[in-house]
Structures are given as structure tokens and as C-alpha cells.
N, C-alpha and C. Protein backbone atom coordinates (compact mmCIF):
# COMPACT_ATOMS: atom_id res chain seq x y z
N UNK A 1 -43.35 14.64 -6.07
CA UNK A 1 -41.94 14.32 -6.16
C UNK A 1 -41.19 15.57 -6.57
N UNK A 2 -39.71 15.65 -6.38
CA UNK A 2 -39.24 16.91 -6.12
C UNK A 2 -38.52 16.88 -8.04
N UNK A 3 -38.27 18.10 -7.99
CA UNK A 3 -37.44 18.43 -9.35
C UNK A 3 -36.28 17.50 -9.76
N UNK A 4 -35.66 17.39 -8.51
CA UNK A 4 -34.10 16.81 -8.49
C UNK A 4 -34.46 15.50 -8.21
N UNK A 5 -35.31 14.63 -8.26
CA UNK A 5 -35.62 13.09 -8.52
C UNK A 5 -35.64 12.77 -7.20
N UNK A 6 -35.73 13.24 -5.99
CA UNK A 6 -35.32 12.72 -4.90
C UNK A 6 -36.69 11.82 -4.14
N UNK A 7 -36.60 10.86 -3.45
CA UNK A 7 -37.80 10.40 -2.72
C UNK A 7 -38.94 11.11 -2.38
N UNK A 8 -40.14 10.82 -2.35
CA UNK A 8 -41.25 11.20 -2.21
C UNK A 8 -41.50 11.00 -0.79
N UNK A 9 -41.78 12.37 0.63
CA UNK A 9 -42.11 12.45 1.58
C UNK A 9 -42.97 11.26 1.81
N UNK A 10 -43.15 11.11 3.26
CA UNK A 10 -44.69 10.45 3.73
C UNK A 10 -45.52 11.53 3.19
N UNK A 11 -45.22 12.68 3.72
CA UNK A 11 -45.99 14.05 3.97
C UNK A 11 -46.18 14.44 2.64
N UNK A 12 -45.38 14.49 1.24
CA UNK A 12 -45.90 14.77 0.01
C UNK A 12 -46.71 13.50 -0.42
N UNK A 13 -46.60 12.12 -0.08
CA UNK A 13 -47.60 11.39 -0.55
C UNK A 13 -49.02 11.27 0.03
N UNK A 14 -48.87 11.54 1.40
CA UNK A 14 -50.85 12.34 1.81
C UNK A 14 -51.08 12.93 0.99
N UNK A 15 -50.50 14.50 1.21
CA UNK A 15 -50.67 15.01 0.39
C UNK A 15 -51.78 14.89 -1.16
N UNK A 16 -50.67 14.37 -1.82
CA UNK A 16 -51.04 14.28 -3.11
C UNK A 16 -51.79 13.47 -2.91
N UNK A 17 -51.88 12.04 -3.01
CA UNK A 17 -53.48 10.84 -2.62
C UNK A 17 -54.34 11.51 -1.99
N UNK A 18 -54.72 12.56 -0.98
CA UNK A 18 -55.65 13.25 -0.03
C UNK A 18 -56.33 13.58 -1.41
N UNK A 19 -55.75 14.78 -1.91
CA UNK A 19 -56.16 16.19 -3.26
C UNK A 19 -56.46 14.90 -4.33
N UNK A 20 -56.03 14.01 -4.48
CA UNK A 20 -56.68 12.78 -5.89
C UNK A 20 -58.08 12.50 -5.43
N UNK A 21 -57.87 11.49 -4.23
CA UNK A 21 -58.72 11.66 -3.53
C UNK A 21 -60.39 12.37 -3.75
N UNK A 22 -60.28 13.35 -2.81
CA UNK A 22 -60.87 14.22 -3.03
C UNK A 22 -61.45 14.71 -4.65
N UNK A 23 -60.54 15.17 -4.87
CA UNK A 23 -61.46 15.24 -6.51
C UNK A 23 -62.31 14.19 -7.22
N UNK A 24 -61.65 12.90 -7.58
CA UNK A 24 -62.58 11.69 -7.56
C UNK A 24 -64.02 11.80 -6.63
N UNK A 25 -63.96 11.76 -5.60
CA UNK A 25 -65.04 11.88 -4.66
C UNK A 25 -65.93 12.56 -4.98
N UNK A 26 -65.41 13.53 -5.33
CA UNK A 26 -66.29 15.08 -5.94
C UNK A 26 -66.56 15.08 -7.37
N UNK A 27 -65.76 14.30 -8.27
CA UNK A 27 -66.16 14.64 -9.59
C UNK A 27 -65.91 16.09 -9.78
N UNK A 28 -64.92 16.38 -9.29
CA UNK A 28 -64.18 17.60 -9.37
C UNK A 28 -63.05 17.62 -10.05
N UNK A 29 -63.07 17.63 -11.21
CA UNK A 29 -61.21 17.93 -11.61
C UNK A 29 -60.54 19.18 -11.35
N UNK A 30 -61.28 20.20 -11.75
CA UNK A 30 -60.52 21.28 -10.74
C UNK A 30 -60.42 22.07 -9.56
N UNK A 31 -60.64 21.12 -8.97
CA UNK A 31 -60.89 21.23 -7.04
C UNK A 31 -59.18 21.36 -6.77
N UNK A 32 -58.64 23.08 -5.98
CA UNK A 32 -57.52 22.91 -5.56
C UNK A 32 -57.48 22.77 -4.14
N UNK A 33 -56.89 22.15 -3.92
CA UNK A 33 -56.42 21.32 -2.41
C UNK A 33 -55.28 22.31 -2.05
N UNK A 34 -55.22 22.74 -0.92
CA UNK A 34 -54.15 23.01 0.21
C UNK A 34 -54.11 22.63 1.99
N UNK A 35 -53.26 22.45 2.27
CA UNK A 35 -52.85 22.58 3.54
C UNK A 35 -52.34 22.99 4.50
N UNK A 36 -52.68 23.70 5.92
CA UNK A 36 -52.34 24.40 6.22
C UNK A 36 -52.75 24.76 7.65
N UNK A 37 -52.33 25.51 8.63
CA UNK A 37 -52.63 25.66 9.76
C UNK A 37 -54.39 26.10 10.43
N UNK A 38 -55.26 26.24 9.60
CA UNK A 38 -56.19 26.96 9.66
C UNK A 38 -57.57 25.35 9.92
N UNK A 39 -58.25 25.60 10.30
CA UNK A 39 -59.57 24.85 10.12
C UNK A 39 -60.05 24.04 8.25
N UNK A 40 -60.42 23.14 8.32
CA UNK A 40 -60.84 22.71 7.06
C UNK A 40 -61.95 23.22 6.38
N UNK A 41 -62.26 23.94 5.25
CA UNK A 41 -63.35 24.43 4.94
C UNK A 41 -63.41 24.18 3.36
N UNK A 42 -64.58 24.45 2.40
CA UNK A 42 -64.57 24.51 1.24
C UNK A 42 -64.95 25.05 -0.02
N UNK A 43 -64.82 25.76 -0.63
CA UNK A 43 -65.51 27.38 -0.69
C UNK A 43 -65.02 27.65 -2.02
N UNK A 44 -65.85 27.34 -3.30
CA UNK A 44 -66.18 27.70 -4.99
C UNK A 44 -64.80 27.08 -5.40
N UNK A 45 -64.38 25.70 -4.84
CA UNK A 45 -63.31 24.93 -5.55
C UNK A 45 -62.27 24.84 -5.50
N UNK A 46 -61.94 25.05 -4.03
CA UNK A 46 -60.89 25.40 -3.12
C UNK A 46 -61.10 24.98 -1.86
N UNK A 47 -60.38 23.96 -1.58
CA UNK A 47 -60.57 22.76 -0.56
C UNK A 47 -58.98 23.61 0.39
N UNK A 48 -59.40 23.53 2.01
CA UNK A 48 -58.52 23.66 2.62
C UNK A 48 -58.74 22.98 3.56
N UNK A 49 -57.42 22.12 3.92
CA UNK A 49 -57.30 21.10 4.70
C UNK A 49 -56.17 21.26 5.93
N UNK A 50 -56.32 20.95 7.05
CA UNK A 50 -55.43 20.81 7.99
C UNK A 50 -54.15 20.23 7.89
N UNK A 51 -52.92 20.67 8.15
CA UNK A 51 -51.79 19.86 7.86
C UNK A 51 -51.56 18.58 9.27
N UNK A 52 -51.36 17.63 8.66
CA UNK A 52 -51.71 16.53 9.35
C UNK A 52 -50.29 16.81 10.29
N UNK A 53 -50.20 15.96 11.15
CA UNK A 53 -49.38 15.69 12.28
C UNK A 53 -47.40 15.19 11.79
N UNK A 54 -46.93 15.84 12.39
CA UNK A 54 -45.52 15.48 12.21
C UNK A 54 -45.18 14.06 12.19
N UNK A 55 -45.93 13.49 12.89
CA UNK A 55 -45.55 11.65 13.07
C UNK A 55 -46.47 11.02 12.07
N UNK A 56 -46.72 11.71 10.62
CA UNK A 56 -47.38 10.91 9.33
C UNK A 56 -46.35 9.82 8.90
């Protein structure tokens, strides 16, 4: 959610549930999640994920 109180994206709530997600799964609490144009890979606690599709 943004600074200025405003609604929460579709796209920031993947987001964020994806990276919860994920850590739960893993028993990871400090697993950082990003997204981004590149292939998904995962590499010493640093999760990179594909940015999902415009029509989320």
C-alpha cells in the first residue's frame, strides 16, 4: 500500500501475497523477492520472479 493511503494495486497485491507466500513455503524469513523482466531464478536468498502480465 502506498504512503498516501491510496488503494492497493491488483499488481501490488500479487506482489506482496507471491513474496509472503514464498517465504512461508521456504521457512525463509529473509528471502527477498523481486520482479522483473528477466527469467525466474534463486540464488543465496534472493528470489527473482517474472513480472506477471498486464491483465492481473
Amino acid at each position: 500500500m502506498s504512503l498516501a493511503g491510496d488503494k492497493e494495486t491488483p499488481l501490488d497485491s500479487f506482489k506482496r501475497v507471491t513474496a509472503a507466500t514464498m517465504r512461508a513455503m521456504g521457512d525463509i524469513d529473509e528471502l527477498e523477492v523481486s520482479f522483473g523482466p528477466d527469467r525466474a531464478s534463486l540464488e543465496r536468498g534472493h528470489a527473482k520472479l517474472p513480472m506477471p502480465g498486464r491483465d492481473l
